[in-house]
PDB file of N, CA and C in Angstrom:
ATOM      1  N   UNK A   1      59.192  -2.865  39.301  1.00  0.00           N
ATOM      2  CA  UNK A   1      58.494  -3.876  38.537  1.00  0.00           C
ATOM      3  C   UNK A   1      57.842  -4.884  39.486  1.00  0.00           C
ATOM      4  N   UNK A   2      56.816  -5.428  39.415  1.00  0.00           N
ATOM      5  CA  UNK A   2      55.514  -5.965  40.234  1.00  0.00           C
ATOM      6  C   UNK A   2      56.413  -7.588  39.774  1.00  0.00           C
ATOM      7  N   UNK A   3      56.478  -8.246  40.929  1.00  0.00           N
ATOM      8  CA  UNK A   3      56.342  -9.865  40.564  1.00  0.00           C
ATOM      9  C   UNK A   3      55.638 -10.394  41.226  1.00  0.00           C
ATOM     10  N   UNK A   4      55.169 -11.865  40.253  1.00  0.00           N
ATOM     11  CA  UNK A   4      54.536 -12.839  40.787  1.00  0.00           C
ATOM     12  C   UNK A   4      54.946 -13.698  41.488  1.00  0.00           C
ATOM     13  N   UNK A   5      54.819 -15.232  42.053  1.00  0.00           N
ATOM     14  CA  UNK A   5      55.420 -16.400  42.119  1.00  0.00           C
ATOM     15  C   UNK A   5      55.019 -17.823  40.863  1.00  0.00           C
ATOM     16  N   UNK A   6      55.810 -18.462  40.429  1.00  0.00           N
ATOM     17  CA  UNK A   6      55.351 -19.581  39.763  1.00  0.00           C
ATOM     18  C   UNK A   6      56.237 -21.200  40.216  1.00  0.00           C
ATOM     19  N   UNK A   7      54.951 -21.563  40.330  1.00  0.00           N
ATOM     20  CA  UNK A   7      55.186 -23.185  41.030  1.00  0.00           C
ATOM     21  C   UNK A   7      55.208 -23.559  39.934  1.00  0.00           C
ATOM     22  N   UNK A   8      56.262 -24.818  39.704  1.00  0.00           N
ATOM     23  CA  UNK A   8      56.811 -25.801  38.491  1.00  0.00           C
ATOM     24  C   UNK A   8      57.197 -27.175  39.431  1.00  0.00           C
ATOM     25  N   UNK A   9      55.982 -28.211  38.942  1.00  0.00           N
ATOM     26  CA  UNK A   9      56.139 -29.616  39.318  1.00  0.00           C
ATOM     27  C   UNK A   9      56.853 -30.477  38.724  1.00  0.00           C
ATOM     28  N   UNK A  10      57.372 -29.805  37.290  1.00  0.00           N
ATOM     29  CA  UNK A  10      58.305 -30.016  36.317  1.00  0.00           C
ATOM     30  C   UNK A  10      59.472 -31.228  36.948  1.00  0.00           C
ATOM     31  N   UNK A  11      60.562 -31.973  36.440  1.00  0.00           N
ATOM     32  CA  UNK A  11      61.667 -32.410  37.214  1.00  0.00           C
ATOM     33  C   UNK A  11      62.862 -31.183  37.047  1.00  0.00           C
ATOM     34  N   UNK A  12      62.878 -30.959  35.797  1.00  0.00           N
ATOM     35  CA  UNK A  12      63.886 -30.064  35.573  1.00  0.00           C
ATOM     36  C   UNK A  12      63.369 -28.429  35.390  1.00  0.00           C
ATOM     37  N   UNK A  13      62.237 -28.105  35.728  1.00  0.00           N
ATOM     38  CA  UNK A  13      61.757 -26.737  35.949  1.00  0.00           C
ATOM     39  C   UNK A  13      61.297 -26.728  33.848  1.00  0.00           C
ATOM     40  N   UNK A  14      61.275 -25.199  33.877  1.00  0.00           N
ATOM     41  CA  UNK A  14      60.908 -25.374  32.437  1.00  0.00           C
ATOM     42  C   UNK A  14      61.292 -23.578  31.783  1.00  0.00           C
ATOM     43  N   UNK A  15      62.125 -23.619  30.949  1.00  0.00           N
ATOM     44  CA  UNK A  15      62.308 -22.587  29.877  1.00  0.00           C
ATOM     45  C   UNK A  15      61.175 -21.932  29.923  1.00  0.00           C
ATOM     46  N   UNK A  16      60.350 -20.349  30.002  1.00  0.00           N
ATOM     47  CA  UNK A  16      59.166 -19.834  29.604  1.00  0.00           C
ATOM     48  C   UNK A  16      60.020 -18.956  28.797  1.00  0.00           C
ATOM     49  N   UNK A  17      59.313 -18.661  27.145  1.00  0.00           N
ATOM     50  CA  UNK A  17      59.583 -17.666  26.593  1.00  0.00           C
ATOM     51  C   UNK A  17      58.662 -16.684  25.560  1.00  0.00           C
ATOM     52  N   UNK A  18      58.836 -15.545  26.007  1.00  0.00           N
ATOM     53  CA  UNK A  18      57.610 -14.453  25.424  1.00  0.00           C
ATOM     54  C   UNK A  18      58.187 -13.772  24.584  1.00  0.00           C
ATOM     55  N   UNK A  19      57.836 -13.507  23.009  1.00  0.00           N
ATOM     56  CA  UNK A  19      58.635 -13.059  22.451  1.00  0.00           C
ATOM     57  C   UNK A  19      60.633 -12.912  22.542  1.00  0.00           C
ATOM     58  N   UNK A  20      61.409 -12.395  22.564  1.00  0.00           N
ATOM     59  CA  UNK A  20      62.551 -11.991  22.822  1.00  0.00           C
ATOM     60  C   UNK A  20      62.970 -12.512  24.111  1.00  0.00           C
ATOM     61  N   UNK A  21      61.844 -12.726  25.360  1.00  0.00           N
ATOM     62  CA  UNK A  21      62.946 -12.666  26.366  1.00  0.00           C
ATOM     63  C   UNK A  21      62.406 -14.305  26.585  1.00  0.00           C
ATOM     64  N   UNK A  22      63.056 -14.762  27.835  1.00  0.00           N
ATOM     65  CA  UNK A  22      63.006 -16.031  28.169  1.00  0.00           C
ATOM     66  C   UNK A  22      63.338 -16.208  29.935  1.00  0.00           C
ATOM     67  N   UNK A  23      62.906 -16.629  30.234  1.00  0.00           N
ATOM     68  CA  UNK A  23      62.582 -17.258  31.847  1.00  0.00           C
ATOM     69  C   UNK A  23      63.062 -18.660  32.171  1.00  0.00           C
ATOM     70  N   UNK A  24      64.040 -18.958  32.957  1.00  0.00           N
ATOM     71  CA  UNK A  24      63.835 -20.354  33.237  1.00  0.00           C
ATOM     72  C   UNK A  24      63.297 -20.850  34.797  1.00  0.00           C
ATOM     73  N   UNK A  25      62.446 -21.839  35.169  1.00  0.00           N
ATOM     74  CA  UNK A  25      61.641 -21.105  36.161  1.00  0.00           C
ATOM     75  C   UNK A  25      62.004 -22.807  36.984  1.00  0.00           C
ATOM     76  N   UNK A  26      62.115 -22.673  38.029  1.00  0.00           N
ATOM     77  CA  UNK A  26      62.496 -23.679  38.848  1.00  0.00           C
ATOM     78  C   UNK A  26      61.637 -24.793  39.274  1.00  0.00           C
ATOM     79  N   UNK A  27      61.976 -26.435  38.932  1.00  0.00           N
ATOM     80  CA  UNK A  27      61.208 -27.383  39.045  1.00  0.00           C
ATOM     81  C   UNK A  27      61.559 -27.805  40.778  1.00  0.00           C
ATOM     82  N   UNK A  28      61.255 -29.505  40.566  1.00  0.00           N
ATOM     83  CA  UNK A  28      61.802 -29.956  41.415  1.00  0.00           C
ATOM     84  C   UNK A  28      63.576 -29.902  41.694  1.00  0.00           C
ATOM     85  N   UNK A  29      63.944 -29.569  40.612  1.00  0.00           N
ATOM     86  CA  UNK A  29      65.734 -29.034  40.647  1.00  0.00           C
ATOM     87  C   UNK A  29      66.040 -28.170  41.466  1.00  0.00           C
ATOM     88  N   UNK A  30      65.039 -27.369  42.130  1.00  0.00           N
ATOM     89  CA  UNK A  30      65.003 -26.338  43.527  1.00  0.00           C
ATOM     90  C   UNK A  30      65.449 -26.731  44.333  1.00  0.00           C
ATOM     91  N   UNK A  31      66.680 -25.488  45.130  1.00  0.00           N
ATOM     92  CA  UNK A  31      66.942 -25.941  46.287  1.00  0.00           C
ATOM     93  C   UNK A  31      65.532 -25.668  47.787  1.00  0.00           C
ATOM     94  N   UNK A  32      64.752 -25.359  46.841  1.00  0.00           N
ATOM     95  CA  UNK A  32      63.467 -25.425  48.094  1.00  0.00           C
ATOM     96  C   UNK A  32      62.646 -25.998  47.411  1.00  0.00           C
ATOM     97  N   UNK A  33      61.717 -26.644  48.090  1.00  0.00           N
ATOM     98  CA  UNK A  33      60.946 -27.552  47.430  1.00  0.00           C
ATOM     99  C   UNK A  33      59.620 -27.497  48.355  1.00  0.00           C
ATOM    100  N   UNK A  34      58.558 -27.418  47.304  1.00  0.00           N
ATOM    101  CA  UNK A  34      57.466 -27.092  48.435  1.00  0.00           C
ATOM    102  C   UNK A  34      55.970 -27.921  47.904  1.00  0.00           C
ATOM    103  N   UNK A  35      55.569 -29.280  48.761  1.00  0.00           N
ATOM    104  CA  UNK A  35      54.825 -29.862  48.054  1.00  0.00           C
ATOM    105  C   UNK A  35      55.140 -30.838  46.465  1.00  0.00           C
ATOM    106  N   UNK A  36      56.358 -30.645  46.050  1.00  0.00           N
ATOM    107  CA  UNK A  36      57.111 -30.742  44.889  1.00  0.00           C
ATOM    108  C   UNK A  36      57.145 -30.424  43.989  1.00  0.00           C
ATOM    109  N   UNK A  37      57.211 -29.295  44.325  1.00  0.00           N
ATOM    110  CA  UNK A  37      56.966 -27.501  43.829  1.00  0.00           C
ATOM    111  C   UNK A  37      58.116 -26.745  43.558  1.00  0.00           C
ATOM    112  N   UNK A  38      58.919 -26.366  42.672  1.00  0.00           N
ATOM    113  CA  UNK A  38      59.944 -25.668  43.166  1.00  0.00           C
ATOM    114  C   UNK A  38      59.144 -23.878  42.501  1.00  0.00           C
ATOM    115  N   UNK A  39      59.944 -22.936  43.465  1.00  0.00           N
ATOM    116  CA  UNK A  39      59.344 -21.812  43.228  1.00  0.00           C
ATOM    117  C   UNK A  39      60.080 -21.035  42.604  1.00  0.00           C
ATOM    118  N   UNK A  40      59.769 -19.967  41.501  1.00  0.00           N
ATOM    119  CA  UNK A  40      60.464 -19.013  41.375  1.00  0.00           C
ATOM    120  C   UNK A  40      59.792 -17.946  41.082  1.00  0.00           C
ATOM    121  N   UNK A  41      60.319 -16.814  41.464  1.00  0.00           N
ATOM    122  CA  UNK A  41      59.971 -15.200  41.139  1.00  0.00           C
ATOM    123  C   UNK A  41      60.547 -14.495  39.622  1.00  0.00           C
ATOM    124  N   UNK A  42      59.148 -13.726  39.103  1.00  0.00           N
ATOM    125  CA  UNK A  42      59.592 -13.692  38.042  1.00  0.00           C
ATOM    126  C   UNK A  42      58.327 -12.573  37.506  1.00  0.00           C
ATOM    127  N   UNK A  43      59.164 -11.355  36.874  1.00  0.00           N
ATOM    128  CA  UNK A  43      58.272 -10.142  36.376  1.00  0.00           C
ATOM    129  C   UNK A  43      56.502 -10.519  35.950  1.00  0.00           C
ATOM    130  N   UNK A  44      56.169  -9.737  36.477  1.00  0.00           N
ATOM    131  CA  UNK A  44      54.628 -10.249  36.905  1.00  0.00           C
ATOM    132  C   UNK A  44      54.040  -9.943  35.004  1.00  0.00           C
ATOM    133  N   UNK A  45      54.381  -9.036  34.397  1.00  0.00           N
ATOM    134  CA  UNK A  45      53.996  -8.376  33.039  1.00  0.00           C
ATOM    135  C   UNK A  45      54.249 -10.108  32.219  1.00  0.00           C
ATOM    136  N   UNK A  46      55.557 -10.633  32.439  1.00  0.00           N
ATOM    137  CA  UNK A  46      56.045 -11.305  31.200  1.00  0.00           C
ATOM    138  C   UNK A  46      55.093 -12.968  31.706  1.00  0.00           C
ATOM    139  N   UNK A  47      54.944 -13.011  33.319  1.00  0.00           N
ATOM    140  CA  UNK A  47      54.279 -14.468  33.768  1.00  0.00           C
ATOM    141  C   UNK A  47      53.087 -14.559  33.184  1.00  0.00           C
ATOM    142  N   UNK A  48      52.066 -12.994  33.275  1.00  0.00           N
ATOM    143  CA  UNK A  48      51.000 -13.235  32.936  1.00  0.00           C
ATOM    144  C   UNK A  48      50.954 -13.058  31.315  1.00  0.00           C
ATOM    145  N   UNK A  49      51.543 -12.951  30.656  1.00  0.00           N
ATOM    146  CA  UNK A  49      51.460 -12.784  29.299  1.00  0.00           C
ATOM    147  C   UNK A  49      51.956 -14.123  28.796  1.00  0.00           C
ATOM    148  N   UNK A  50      53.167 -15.042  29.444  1.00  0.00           N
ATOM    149  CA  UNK A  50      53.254 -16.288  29.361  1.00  0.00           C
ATOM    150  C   UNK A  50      51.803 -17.359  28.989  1.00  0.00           C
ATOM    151  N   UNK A  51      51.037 -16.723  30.489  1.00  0.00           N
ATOM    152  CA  UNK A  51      50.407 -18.078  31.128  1.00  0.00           C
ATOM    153  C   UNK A  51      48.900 -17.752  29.806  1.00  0.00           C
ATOM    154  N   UNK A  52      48.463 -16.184  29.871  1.00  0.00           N
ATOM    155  CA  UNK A  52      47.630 -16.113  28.761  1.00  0.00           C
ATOM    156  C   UNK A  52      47.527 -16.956  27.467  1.00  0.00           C
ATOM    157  N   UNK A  53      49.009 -17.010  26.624  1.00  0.00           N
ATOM    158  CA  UNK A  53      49.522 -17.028  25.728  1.00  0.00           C
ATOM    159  C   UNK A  53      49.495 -19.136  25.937  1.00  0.00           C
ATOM    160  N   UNK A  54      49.347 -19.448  26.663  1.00  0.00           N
ATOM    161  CA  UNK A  54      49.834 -21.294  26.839  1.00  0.00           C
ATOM    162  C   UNK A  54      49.297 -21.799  27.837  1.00  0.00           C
ATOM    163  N   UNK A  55      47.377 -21.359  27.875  1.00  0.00           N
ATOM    164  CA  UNK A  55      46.641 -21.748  28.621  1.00  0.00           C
ATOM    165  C   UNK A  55      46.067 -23.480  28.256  1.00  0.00           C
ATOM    166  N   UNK A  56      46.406 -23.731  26.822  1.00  0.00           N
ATOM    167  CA  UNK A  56      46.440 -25.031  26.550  1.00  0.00           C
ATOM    168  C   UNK A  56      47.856 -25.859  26.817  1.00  0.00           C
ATOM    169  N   UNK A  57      49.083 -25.583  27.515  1.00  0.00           N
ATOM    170  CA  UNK A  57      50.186 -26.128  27.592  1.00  0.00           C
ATOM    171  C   UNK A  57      49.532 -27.314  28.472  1.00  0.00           C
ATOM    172  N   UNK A  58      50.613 -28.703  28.488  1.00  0.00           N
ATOM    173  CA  UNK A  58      50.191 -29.678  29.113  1.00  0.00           C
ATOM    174  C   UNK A  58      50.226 -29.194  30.599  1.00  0.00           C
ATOM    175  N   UNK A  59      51.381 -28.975  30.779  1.00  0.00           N
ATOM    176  CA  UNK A  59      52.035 -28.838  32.239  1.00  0.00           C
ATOM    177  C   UNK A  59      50.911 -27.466  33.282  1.00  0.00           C
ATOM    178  N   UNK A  60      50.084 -26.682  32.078  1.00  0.00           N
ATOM    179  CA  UNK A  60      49.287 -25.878  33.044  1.00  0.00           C
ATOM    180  C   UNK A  60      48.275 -26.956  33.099  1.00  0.00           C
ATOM    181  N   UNK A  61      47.561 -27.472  32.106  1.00  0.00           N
ATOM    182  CA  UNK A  61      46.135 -28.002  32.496  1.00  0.00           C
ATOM    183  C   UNK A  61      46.329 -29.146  33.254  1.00  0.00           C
ATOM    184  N   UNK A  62      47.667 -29.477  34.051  1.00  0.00           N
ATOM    185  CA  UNK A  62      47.808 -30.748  34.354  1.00  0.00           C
ATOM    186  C   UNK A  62      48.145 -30.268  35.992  1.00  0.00           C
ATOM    187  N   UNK A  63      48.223 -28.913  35.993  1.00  0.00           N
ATOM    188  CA  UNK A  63      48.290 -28.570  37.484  1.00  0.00           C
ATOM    189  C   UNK A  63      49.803 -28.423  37.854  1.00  0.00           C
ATOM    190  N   UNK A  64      50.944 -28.486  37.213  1.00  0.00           N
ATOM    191  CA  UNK A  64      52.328 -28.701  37.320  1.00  0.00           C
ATOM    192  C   UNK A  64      52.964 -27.531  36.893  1.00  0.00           C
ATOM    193  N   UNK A  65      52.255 -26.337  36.219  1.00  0.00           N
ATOM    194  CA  UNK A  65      52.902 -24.919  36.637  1.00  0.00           C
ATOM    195  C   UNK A  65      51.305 -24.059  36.618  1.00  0.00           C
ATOM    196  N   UNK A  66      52.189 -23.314  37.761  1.00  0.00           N
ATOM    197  CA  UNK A  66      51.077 -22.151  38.051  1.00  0.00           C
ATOM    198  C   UNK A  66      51.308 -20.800  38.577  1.00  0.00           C
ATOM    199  N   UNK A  67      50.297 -19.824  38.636  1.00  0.00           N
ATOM    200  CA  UNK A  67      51.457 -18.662  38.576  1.00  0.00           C
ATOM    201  C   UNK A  67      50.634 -17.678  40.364  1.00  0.00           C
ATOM    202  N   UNK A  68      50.738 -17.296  41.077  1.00  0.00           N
ATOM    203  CA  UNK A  68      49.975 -16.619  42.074  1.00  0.00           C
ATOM    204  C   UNK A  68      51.304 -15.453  42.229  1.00  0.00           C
ATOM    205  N   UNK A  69      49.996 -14.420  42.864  1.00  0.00           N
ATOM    206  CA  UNK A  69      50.993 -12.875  43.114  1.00  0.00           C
ATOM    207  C   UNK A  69      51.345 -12.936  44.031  1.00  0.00           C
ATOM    208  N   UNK A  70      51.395 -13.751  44.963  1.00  0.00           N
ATOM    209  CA  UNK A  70      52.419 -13.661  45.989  1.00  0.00           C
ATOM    210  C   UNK A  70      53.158 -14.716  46.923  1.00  0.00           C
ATOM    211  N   UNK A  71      53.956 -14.379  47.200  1.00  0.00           N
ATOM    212  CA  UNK A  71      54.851 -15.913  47.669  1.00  0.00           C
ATOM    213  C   UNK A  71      53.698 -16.815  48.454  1.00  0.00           C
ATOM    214  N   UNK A  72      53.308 -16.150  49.519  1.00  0.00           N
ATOM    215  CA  UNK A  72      52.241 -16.752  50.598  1.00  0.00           C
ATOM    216  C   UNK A  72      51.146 -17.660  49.711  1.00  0.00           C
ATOM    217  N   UNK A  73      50.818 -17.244  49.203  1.00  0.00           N
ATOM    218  CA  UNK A  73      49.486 -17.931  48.364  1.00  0.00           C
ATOM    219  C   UNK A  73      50.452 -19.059  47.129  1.00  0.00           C
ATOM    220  N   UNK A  74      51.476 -18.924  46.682  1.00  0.00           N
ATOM    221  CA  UNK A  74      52.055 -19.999  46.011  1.00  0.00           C
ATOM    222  C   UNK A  74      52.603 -20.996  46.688  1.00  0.00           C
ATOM    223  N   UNK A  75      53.206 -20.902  47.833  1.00  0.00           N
ATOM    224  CA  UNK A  75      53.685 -21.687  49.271  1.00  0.00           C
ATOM    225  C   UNK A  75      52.386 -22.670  49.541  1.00  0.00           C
ATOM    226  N   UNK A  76      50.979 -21.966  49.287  1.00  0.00           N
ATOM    227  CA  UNK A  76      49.952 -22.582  50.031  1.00  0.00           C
ATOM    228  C   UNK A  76      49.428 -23.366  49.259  1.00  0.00           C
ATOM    229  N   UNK A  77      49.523 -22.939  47.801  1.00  0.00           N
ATOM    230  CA  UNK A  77      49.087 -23.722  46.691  1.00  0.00           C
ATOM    231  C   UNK A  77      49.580 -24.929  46.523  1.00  0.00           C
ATOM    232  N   UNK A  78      50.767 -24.890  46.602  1.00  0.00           N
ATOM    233  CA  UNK A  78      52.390 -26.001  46.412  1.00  0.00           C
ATOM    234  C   UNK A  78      51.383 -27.436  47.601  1.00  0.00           C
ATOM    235  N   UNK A  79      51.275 -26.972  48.317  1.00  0.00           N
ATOM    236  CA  UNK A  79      51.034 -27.540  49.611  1.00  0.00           C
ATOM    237  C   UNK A  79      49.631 -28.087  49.393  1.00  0.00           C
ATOM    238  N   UNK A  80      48.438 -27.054  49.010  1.00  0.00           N
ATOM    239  CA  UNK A  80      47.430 -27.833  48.605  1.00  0.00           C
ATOM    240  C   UNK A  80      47.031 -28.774  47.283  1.00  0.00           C
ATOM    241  N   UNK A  81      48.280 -28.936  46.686  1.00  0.00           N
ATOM    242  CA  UNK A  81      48.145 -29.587  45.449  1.00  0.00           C
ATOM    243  C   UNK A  81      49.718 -30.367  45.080  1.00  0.00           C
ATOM    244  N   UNK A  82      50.386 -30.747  46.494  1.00  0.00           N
ATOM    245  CA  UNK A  82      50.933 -32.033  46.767  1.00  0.00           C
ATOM    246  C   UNK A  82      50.561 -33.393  46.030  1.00  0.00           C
ATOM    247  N   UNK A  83      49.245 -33.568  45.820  1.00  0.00           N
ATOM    248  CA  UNK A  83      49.105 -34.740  45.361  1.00  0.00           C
ATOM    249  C   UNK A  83      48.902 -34.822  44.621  1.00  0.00           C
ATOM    250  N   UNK A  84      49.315 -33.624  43.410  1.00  0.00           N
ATOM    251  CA  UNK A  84      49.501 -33.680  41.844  1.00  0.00           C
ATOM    252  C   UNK A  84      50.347 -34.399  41.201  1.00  0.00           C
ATOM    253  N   UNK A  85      50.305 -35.588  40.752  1.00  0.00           N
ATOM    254  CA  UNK A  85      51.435 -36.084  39.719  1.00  0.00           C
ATOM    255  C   UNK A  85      51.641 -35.878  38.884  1.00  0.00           C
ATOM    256  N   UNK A  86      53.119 -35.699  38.443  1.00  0.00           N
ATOM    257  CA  UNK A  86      53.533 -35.394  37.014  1.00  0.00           C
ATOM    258  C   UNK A  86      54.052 -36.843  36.502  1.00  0.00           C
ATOM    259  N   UNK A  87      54.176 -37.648  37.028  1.00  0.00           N
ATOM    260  CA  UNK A  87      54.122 -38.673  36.193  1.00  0.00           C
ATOM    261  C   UNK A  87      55.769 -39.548  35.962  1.00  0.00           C
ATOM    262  N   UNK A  88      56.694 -38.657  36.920  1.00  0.00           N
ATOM    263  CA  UNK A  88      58.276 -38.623  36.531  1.00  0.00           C
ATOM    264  C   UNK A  88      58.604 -39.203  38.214  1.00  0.00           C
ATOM    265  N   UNK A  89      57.779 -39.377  39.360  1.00  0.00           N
ATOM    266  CA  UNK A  89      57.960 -39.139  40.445  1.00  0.00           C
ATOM    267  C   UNK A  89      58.468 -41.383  40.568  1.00  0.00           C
ATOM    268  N   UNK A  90      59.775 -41.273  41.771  1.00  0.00           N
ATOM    269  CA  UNK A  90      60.207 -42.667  41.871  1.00  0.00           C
ATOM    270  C   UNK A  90      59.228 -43.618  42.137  1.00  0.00           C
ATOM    271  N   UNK A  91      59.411 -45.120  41.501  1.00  0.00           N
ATOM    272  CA  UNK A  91      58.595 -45.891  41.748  1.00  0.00           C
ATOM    273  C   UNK A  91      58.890 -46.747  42.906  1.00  0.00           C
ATOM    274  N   UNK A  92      57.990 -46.946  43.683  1.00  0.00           N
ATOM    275  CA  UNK A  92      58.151 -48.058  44.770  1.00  0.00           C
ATOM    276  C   UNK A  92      58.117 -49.310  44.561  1.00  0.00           C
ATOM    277  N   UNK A  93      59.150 -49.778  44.522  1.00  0.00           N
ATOM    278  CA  UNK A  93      59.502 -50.997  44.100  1.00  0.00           C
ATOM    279  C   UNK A  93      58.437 -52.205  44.829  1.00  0.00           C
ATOM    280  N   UNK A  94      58.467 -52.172  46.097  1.00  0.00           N
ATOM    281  CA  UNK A  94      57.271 -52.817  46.670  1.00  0.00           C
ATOM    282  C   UNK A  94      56.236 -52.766  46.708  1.00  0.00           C
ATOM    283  N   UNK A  95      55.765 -52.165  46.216  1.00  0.00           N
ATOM    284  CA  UNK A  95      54.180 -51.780  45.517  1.00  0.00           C
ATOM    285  C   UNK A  95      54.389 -52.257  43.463  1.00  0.00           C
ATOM    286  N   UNK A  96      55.293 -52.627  43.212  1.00  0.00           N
ATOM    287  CA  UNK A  96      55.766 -52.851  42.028  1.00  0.00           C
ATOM    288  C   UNK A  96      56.218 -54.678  41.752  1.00  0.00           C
ATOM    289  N   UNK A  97      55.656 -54.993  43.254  1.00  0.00           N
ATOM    290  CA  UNK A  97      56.280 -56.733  43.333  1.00  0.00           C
ATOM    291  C   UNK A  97      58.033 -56.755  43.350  1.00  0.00           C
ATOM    292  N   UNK A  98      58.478 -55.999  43.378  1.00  0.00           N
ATOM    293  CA  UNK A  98      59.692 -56.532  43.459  1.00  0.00           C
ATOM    294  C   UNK A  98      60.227 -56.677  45.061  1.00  0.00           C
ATOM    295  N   UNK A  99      60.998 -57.805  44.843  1.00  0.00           N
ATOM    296  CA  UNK A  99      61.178 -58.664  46.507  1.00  0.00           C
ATOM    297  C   UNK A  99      62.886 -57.960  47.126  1.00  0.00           C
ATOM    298  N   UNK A 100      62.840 -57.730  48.253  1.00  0.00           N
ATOM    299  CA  UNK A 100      64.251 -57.800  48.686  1.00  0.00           C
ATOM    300  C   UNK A 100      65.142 -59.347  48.430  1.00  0.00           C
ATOM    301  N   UNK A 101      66.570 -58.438  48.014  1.00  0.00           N
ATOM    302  CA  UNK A 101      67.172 -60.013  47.810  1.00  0.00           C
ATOM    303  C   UNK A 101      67.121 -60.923  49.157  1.00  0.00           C
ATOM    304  N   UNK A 102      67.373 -61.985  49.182  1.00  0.00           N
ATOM    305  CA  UNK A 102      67.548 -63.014  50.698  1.00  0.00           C
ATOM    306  C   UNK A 102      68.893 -63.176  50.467  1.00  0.00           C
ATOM    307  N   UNK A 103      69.638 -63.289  51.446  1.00  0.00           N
ATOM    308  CA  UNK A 103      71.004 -63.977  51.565  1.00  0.00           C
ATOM    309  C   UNK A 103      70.774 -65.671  51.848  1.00  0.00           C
ATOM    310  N   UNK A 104      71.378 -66.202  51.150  1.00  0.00           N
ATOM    311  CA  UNK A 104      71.494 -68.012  51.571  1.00  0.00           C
ATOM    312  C   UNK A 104      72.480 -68.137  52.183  1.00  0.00           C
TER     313      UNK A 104
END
């Protein structure tokens, strides 16, 4: 059976399900993390029938899952689209005005 790779910018990755079966596909909850990407492998028949099927989903048109045939080219993707936000990512408090405490 042929697989793909699919990048999920997700925090907690995300459930895919096609008829009967179901996928859960790895977010930033990855123990690898790529770009803030987590990757997973997954039957190439059921990804592309997924991604057909939920070409209006938020998380595709927003750049935060995507699917490439092979690790190399999803590694590279992850990497060229680093500066995708999903919108869940920590806030910097100093860019947010908030001050370190002072000791008196």
């Amino acid at each position: 059976m042929a697989q793909v790779t699919i990048g999920c910018k997700l925090p907690h990755g995300l459930q895919l399900v096609v008829e009967d079966k179901s996928v859960n596909v790895f977010g930033q909850n990855s123990t690898e993390i790529i770009g803030g990407y987590g990757l997973t492998k997954v039957d190439q028949e059921f990804a592309e029938k997924w991604f057909k099927d939920n070409t209006d989903h938020p998380a595709v048109k927003n750049k935060l899952l995507y699917i490439e045939k092979s690790s190399d080219k999803a590694r590279d993707k992850a990497k060229d689209q680093e500066s995708v936000k999903s919108g869940t990512e920590a806030l910097d408090p100093k860019a947010n005005g908030v001050e370190e405490a002072k000791d008196e």
